[in-house]
N, C-alpha and C. Protein backbone atom coordinates (compact mmCIF):
# COMPACT_ATOMS: atom_id res chain seq x y z
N UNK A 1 0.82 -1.19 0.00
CA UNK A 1 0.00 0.00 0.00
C UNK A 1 0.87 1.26 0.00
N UNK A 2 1.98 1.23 0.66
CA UNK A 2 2.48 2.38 0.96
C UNK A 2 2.97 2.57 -0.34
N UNK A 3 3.90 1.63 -0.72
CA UNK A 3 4.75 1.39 -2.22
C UNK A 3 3.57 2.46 -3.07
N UNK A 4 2.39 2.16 -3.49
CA UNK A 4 1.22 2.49 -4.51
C UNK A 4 1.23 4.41 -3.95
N UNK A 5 1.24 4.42 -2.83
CA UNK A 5 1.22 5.76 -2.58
C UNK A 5 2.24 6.21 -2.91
N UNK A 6 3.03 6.26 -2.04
CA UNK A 6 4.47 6.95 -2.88
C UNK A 6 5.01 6.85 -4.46
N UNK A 7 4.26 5.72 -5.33
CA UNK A 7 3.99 6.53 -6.58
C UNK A 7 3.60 6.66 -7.26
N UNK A 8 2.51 7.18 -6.78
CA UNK A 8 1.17 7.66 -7.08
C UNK A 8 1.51 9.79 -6.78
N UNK A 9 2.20 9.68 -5.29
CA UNK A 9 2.79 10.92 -4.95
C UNK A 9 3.83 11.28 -6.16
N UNK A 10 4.73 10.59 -6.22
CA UNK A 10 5.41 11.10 -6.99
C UNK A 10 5.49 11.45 -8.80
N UNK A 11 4.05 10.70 -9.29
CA UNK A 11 3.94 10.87 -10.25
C UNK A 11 3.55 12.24 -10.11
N UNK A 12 2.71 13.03 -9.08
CA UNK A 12 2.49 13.94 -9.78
C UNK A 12 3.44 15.35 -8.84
N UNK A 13 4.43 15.00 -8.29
CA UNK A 13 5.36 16.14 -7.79
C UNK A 13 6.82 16.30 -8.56
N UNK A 14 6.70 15.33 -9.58
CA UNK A 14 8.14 14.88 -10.35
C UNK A 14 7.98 15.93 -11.29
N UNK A 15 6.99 16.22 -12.13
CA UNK A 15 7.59 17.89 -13.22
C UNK A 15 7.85 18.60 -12.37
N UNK A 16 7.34 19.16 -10.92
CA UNK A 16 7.63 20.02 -10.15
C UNK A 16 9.31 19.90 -9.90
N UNK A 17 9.42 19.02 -9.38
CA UNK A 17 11.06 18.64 -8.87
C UNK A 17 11.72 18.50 -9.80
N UNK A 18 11.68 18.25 -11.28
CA UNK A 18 12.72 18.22 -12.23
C UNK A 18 12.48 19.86 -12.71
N UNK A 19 11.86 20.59 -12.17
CA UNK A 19 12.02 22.02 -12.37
C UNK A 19 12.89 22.82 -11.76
N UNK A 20 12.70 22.52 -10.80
CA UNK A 20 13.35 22.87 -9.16
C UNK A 20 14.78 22.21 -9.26
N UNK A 21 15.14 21.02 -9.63
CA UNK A 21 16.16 20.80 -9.87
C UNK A 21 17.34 21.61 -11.05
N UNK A 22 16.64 22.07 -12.32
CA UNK A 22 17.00 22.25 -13.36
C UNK A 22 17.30 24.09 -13.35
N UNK A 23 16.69 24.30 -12.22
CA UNK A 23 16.93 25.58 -12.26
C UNK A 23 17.73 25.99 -12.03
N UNK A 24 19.23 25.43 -11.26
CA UNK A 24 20.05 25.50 -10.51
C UNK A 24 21.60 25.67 -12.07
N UNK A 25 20.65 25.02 -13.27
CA UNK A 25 21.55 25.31 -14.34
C UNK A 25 21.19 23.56 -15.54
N UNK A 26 21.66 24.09 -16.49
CA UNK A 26 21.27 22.86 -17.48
C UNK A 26 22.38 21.48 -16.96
N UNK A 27 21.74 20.24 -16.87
CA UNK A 27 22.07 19.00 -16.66
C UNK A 27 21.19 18.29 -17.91
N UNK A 28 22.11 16.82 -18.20
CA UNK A 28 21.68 16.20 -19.13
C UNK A 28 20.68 15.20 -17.94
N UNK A 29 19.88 14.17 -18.69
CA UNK A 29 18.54 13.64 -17.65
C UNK A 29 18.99 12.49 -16.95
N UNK A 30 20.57 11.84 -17.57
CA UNK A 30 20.84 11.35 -16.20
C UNK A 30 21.16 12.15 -15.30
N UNK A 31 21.81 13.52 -15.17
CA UNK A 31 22.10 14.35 -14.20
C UNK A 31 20.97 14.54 -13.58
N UNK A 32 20.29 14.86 -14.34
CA UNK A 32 19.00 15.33 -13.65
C UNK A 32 18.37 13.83 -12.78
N UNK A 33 18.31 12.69 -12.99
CA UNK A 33 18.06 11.40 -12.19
C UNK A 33 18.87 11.32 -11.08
N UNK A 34 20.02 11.35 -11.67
CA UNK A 34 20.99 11.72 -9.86
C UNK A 34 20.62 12.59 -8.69
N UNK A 35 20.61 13.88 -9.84
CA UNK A 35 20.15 14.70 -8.71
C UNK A 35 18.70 14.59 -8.03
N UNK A 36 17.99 14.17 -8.30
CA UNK A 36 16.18 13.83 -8.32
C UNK A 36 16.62 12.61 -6.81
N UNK A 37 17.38 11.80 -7.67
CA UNK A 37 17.44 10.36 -6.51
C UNK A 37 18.53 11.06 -4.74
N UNK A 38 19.76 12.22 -5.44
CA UNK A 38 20.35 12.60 -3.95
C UNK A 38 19.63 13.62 -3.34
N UNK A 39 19.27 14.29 -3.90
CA UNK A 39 18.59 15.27 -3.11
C UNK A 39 16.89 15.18 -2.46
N UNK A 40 16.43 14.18 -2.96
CA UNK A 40 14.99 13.92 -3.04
C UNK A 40 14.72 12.55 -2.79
N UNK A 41 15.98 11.83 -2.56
CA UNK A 41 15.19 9.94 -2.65
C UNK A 41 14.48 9.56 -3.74
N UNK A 42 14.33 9.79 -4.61
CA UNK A 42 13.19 9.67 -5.64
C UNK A 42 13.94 9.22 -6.47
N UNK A 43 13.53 8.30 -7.18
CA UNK A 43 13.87 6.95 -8.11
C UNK A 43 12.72 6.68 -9.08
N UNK A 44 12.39 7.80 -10.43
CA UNK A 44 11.39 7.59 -10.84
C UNK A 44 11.40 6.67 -12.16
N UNK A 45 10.67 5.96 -12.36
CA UNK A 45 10.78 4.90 -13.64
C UNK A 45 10.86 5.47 -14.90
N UNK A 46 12.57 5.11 -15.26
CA UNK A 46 12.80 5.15 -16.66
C UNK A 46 11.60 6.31 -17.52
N UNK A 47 10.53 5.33 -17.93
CA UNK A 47 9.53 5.61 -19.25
C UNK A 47 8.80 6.15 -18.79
N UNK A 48 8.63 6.78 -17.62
CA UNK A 48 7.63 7.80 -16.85
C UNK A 48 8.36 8.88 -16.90
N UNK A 49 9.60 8.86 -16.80
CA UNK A 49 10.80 10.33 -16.47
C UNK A 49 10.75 10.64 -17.86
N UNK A 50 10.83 9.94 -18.78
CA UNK A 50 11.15 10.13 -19.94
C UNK A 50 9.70 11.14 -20.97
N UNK A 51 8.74 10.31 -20.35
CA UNK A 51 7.46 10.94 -20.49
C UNK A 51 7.36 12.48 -20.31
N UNK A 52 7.72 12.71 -18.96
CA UNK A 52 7.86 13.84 -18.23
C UNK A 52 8.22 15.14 -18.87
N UNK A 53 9.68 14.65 -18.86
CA UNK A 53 10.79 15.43 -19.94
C UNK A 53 10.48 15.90 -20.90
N UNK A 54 9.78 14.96 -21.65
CA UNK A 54 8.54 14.73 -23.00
C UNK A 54 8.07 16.22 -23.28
N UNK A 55 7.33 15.98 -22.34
CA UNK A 55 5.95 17.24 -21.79
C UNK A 55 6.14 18.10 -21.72
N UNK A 56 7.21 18.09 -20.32
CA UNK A 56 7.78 19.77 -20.49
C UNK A 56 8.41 20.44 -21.16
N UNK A 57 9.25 19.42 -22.27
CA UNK A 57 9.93 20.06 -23.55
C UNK A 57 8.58 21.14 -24.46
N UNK A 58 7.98 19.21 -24.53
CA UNK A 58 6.96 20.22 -25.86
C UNK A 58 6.18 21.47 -25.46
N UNK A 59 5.44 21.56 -24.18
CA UNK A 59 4.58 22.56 -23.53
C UNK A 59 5.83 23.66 -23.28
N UNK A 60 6.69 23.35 -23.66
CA UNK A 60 7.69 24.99 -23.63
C UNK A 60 8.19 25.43 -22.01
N UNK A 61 7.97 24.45 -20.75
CA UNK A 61 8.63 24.54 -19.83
C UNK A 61 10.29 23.84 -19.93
N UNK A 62 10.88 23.37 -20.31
CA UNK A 62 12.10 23.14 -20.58
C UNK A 62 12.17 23.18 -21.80
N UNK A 63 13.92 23.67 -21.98
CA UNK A 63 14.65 23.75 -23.24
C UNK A 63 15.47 22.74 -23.49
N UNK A 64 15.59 22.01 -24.59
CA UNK A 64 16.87 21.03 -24.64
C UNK A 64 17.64 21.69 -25.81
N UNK A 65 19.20 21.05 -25.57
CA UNK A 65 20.00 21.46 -26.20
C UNK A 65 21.21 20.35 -26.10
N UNK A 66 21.86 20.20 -27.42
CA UNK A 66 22.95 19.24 -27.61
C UNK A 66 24.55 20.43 -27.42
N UNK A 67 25.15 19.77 -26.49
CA UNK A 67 26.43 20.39 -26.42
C UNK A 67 27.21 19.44 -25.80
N UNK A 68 28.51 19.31 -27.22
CA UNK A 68 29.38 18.21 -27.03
C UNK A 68 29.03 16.63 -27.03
N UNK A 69 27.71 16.36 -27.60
CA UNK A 69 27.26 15.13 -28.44
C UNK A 69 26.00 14.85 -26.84
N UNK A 70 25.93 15.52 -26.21
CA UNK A 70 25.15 15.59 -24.46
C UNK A 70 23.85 16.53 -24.79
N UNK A 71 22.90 15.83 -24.63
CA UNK A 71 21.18 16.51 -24.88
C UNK A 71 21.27 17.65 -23.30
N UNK A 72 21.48 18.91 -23.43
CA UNK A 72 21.24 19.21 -21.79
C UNK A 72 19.62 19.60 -21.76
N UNK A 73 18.92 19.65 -21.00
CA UNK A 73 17.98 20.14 -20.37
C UNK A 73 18.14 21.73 -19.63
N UNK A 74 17.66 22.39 -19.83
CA UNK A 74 17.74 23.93 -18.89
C UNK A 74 16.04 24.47 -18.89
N UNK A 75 15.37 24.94 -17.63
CA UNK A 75 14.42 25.63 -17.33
C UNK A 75 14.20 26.86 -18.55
N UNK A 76 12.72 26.78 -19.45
CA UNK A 76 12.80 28.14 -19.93
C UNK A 76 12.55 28.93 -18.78
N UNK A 77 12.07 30.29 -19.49
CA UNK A 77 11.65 31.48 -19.14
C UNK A 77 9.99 30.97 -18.38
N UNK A 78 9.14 30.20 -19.41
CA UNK A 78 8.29 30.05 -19.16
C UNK A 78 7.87 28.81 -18.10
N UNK A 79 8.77 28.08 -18.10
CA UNK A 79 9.49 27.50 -16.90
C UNK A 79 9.39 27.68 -15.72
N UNK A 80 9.92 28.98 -15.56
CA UNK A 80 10.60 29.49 -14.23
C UNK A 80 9.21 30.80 -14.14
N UNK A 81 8.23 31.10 -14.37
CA UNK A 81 7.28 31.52 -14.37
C UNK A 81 6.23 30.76 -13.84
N UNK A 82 5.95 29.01 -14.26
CA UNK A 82 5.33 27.91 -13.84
C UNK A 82 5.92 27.69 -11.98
N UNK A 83 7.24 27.68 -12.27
CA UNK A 83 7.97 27.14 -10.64
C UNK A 83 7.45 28.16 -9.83
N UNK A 84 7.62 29.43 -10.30
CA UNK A 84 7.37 30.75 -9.31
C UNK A 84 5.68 30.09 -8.60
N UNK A 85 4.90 30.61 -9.88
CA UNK A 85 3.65 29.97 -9.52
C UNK A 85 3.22 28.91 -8.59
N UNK A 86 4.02 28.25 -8.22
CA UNK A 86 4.08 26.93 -7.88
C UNK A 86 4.55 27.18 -6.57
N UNK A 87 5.32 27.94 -6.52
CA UNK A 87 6.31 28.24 -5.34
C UNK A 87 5.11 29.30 -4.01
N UNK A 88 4.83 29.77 -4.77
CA UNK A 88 3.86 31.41 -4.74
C UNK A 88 2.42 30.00 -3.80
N UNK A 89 2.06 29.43 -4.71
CA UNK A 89 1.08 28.70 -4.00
C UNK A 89 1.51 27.74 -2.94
N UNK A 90 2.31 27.41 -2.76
CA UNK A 90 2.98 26.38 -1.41
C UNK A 90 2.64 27.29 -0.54
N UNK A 91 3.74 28.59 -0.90
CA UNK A 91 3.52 29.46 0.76
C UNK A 91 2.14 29.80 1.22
N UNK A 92 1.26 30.26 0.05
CA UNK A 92 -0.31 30.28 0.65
C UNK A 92 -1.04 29.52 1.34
N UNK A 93 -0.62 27.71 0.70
CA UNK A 93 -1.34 26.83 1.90
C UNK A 93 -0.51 26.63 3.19
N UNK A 94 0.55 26.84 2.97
CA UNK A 94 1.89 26.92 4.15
C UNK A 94 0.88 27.84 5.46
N UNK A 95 0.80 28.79 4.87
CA UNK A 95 0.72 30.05 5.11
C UNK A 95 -0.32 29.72 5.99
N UNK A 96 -1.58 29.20 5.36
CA UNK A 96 -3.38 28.91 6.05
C UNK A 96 -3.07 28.10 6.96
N UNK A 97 -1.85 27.15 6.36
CA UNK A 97 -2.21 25.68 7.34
C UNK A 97 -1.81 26.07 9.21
N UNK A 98 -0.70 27.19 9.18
CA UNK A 98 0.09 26.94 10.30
C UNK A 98 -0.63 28.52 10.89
N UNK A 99 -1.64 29.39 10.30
CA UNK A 99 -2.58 30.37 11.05
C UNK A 99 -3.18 29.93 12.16
């Protein structure tokens, strides 16, 4: 049961965290898996991450780019407009929960 929750959780906090991760500067998506798994514990499946990546390429939240034969990943503009948003709403329920 727990297993099903946790990823079930993480399917849907993983674009968030490969945002949050990526913002810090462009990594290729194993970098970005490393960093996802040290900083976060999170170990997300292959063809689900890949999905992910997918998404936020095409919907114009990440940029990819080949440098030195290496696909990097970097946060757009529109990106980092989504995270803000994102960020902006944590502190509001933050905010209610602990009033």
């Amino acid at each position: 049961m727990q297993e099903r929750i946790r990823a079930k959780w993480l399917e849907g906090v993983l674009p968030f965290t490969v945002l949050i991760t990526l913002r810090q500067g462009s990594l290729t998506e194993w970098e970005v898996l490393e960093s996802l798994h040290r900083n976060f514990g999170l170990t997300p499946d292959a063809a689900k991450f890949r999905k992910i990546i997918g998404d936020l390429v095409s919907e114009g939240f990440l940029e990819d780019a080949s440098e030195g034969g290496r696909r990097l990943l970097a946060v757009s503009k529109l990106g980092l407009r989504l995270l803000s948003e994102f960020e902006d709403s944590y502190e509001q329920i933050m905010f209610r929960i602990n009033s």
